[in-house]
C-alpha atoms as a PDB file:
ATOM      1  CA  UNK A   1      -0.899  65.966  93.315  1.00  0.00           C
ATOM      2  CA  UNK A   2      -0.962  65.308  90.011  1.00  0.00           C
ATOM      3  CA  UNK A   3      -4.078  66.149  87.811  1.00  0.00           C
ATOM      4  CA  UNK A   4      -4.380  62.740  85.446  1.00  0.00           C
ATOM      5  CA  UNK A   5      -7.708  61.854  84.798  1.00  0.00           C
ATOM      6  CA  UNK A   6      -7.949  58.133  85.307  1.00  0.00           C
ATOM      7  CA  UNK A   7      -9.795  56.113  83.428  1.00  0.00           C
ATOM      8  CA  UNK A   8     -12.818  54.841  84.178  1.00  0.00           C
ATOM      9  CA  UNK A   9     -12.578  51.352  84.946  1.00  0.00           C
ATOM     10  CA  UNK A  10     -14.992  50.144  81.521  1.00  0.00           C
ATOM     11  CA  UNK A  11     -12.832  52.178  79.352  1.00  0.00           C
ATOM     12  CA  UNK A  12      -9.764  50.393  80.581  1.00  0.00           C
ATOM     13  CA  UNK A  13      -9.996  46.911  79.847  1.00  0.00           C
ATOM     14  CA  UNK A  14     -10.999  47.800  76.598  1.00  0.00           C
ATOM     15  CA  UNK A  15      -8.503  50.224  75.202  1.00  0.00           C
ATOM     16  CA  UNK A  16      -5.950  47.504  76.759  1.00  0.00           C
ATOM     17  CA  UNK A  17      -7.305  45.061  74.157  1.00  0.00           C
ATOM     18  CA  UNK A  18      -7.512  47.602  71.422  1.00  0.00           C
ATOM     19  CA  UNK A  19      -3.936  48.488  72.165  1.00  0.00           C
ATOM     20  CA  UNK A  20      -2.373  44.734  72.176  1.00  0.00           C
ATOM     21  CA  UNK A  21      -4.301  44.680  68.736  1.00  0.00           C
ATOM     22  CA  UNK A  22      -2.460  47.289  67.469  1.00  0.00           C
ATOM     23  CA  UNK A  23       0.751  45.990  68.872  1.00  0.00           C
ATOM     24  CA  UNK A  24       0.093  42.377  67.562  1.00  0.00           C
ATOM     25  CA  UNK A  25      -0.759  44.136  64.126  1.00  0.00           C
ATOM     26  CA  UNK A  26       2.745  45.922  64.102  1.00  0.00           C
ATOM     27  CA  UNK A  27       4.432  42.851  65.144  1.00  0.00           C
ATOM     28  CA  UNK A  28       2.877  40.685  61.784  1.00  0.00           C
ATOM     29  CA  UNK A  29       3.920  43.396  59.826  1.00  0.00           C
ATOM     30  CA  UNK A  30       7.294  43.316  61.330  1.00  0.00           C
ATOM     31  CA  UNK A  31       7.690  40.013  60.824  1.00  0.00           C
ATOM     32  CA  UNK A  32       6.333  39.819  57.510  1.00  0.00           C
ATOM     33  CA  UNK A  33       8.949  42.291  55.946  1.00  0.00           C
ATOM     34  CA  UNK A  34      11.758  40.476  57.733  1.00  0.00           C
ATOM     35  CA  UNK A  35      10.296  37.064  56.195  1.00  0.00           C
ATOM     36  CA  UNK A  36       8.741  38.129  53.392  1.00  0.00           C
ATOM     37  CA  UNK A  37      11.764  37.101  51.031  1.00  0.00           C
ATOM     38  CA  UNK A  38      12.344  34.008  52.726  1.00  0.00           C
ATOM     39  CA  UNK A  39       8.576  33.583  52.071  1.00  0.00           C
ATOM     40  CA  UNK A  40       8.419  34.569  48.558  1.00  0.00           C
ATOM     41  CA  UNK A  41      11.594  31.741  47.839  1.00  0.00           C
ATOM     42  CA  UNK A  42       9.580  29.147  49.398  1.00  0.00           C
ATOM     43  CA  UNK A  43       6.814  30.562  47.262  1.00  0.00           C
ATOM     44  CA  UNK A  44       8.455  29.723  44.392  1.00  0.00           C
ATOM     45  CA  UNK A  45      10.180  27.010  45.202  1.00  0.00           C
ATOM     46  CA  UNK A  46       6.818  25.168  45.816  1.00  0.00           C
ATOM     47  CA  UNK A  47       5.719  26.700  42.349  1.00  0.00           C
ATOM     48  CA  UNK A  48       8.140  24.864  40.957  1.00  0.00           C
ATOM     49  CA  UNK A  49       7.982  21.776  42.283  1.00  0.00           C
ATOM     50  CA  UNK A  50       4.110  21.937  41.477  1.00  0.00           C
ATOM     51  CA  UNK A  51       5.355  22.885  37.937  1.00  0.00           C
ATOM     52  CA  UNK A  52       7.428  19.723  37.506  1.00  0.00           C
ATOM     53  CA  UNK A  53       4.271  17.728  38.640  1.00  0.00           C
ATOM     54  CA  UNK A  54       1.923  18.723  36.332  1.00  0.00           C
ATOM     55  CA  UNK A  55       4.511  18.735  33.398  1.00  0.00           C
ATOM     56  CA  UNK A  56       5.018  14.796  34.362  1.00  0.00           C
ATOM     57  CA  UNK A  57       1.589  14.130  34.886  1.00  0.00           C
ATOM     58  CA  UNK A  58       0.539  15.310  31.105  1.00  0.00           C
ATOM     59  CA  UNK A  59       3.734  14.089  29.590  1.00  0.00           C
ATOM     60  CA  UNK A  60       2.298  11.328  30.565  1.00  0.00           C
ATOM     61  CA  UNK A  61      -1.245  11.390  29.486  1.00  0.00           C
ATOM     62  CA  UNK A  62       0.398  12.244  26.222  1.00  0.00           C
ATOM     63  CA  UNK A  63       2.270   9.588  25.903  1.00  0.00           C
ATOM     64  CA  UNK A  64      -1.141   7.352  26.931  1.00  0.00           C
ATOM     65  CA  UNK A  65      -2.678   8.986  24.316  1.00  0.00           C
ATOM     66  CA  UNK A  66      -0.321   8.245  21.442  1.00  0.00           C
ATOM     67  CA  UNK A  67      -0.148   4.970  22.366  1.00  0.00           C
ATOM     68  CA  UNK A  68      -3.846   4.369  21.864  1.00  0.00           C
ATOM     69  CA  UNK A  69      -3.595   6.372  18.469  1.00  0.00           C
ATOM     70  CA  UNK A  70      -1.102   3.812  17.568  1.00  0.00           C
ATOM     71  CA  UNK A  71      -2.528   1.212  18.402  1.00  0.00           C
ATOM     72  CA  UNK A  72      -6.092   2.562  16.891  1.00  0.00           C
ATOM     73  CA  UNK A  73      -3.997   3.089  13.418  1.00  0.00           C
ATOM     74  CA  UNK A  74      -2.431  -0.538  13.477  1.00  0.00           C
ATOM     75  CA  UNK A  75      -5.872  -1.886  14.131  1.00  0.00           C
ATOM     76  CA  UNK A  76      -7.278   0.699  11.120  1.00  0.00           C
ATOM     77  CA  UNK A  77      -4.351  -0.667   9.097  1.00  0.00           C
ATOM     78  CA  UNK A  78      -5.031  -4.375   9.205  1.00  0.00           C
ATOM     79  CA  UNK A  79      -8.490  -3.749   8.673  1.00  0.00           C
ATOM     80  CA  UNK A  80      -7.658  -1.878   5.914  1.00  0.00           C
ATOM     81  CA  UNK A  81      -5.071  -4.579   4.145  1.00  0.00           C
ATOM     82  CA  UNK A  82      -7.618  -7.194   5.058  1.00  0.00           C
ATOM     83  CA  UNK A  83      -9.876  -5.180   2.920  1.00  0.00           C
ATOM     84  CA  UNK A  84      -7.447  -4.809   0.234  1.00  0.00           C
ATOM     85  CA  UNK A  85      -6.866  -8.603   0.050  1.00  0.00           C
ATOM     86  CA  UNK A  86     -10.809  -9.332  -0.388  1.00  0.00           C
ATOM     87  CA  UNK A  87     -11.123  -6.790  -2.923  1.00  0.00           C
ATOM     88  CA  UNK A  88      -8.232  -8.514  -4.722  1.00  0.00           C
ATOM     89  CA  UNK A  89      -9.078 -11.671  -4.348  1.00  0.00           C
ATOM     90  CA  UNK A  90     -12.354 -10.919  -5.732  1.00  0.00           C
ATOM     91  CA  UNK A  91     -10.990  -8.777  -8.948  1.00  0.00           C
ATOM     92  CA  UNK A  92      -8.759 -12.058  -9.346  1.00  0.00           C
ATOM     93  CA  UNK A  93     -11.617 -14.530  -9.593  1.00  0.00           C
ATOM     94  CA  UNK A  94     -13.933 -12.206 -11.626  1.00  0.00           C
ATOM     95  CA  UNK A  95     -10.964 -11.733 -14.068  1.00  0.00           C
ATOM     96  CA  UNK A  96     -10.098 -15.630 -14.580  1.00  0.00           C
ATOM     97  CA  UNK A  97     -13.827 -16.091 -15.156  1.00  0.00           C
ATOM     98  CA  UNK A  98     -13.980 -13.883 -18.076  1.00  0.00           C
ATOM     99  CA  UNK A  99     -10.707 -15.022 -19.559  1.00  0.00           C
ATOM    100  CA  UNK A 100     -12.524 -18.171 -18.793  1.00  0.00           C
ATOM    101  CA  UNK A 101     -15.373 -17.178 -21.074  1.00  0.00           C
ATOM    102  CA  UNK A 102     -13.288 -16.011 -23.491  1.00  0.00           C
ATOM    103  CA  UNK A 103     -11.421 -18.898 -23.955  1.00  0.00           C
ATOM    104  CA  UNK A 104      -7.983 -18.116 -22.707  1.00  0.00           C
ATOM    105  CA  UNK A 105      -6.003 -20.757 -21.000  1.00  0.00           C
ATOM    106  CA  UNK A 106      -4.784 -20.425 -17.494  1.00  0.00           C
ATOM    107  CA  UNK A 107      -1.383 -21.066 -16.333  1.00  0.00           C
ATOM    108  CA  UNK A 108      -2.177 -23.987 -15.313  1.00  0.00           C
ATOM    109  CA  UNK A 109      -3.413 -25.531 -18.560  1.00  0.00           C
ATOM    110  CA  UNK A 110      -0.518 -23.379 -20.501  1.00  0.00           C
ATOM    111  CA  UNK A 111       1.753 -25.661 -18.354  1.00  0.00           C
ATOM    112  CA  UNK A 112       0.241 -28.790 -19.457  1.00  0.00           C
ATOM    113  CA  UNK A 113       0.731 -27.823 -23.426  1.00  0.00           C
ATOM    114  CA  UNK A 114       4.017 -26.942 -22.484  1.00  0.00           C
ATOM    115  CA  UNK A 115       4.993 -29.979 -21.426  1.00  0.00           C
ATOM    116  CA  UNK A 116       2.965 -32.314 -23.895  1.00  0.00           C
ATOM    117  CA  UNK A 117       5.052 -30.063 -26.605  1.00  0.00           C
ATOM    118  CA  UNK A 118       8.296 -31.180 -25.165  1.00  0.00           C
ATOM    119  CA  UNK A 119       7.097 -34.452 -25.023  1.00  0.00           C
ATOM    120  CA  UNK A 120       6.023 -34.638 -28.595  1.00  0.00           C
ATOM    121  CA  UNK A 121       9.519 -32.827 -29.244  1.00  0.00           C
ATOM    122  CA  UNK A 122      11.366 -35.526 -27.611  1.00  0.00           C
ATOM    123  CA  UNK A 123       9.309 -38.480 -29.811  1.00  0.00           C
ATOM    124  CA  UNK A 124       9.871 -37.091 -32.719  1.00  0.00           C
ATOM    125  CA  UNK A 125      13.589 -36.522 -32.059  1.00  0.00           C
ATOM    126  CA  UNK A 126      13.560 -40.305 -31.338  1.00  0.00           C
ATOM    127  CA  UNK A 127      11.713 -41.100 -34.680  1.00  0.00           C
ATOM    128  CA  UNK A 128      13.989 -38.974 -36.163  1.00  0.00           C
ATOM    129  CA  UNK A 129      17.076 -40.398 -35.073  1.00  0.00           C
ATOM    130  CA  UNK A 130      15.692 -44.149 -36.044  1.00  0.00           C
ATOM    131  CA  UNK A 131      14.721 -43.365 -39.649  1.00  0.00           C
ATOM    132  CA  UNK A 132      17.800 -41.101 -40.015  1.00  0.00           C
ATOM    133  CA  UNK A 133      20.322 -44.532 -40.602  1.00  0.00           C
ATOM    134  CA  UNK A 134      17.728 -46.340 -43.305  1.00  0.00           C
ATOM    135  CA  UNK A 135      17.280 -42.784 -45.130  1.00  0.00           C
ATOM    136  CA  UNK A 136      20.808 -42.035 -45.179  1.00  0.00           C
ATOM    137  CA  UNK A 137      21.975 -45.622 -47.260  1.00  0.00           C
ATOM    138  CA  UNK A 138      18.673 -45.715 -48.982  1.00  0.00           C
ATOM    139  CA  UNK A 139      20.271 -42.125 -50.361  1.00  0.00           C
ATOM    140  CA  UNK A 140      23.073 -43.359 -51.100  1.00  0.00           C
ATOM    141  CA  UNK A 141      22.059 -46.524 -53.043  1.00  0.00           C
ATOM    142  CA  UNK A 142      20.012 -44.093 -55.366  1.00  0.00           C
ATOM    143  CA  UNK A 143      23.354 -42.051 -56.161  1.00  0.00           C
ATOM    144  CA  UNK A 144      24.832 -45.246 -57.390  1.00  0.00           C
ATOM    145  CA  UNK A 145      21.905 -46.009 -59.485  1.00  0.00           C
ATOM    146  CA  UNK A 146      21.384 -42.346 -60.910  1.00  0.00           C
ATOM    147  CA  UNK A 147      25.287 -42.445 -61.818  1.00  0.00           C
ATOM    148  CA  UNK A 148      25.041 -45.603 -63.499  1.00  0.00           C
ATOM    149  CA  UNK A 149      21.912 -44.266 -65.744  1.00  0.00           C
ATOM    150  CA  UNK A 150      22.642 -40.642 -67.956  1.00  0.00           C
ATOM    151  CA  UNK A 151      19.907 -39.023 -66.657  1.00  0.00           C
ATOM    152  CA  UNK A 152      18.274 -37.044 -69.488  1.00  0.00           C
ATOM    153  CA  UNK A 153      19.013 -33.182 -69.485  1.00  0.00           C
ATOM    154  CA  UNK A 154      15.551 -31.404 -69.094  1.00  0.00           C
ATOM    155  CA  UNK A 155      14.192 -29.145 -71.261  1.00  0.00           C
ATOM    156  CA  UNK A 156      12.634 -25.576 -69.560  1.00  0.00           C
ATOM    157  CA  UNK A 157       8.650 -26.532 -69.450  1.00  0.00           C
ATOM    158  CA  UNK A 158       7.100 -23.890 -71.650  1.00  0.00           C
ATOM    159  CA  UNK A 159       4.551 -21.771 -70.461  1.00  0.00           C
ATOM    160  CA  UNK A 160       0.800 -22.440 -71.159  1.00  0.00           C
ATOM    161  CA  UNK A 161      -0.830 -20.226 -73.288  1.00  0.00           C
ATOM    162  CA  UNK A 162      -3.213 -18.032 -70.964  1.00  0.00           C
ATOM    163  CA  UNK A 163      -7.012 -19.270 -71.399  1.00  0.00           C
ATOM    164  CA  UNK A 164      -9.301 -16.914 -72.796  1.00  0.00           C
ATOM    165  CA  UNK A 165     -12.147 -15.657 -70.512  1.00  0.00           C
ATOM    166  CA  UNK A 166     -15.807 -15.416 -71.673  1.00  0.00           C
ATOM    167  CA  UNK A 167     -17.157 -11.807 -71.659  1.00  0.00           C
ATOM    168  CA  UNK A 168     -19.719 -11.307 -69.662  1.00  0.00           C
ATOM    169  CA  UNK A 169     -23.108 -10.110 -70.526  1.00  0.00           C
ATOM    170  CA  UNK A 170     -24.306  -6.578 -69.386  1.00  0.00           C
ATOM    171  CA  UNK A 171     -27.212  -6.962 -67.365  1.00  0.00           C
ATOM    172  CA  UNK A 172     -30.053  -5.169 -68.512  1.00  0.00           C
ATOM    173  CA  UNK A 173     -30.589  -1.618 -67.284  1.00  0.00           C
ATOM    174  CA  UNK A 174     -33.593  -0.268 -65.545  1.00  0.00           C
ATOM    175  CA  UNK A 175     -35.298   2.338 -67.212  1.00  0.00           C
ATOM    176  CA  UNK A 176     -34.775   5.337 -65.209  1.00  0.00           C
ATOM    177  CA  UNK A 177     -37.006   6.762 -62.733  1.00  0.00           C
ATOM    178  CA  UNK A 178     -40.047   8.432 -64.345  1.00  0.00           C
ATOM    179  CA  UNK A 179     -40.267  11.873 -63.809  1.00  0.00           C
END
């Protein structure tokens, strides 16, 4: 017969357990190093794709984001050139006041010399042209006349004698300061 000790029968069922424990323990780690690259790939494959996600996501947000700033400095510049335009508006109308005080014409009233000069150019042109005719034969009938009288050679006009000026009197002198 053979000397083995058998278990007791409370031991057994336990150390059975602890034992498939052991085994099932070996077996993850088993699998784990044959799967463990294969893991680590899919690891990293899912890294990436998370990767790609997020770089959309705040390439997007960025691009959100400029567009607001864009629009916030195209609302900043029309404010801004609306500004511009009061201010000068307002320069403009203060200036043409004090030329206004000062008696400068505008452009407006500049305008309306201009053309009353050309006007008064244009009249006397036409006055001009009208008289011309009578002045030109009443020229010519004094030529006729002034050949047909010697006219009298003149003599150079002497020179006045230059007038003799009155001295004046000295005023009389204060008597200096007493000392």
């Amino acid at each position: 017969m053979s000397s083995k000790p058998t278990p007791s029968s409370s031991t057994d069922p336990v150390r059975e357990s602890a034992h498939q424990i052991w085994l099932a323990g070996l077996g993850a780690f088993n699998k784990a190093q044959e799967e463990g690259g294969k893991m680590f790939d899919a690891l990293v494959q899912e890294g990436m794709a998370m990767q790609r996600k997020a770089q959309a996501s705040a390439e997007e947000k960025l691009t959100e984001a400029g567009e607001k700033v864009s629009s916030m400095a195209q609302q900043f510049g029309e404010r801004a050139t609306g500004q511009w335009d009061k201010l000068e508006s307002l320069f403009e109308e203060r200036v043409a006041r004090a030329l206004q005080r000062l008696g400068v014409p505008v452009a407006r009233e500049m305008r309306a010399l201009a053309a009353r000069l050309t006007e008064l150019e244009h009249e006397l042109q036409a006055r001009t042209a009208r008289s011309a005719p009578a002045k030109t034969s009443a020229a010519a009938a004094k030529k006729t006349t002034a050949t047909k009288k010697a006219a009298p050679k003149k003599t150079a006009a002497k020179k006045a004698p230059p007038r003799k000026v009155a001295a004046r009197k000295a005023a009389p002198r204060k008597a200096a300061a007493r000392k």
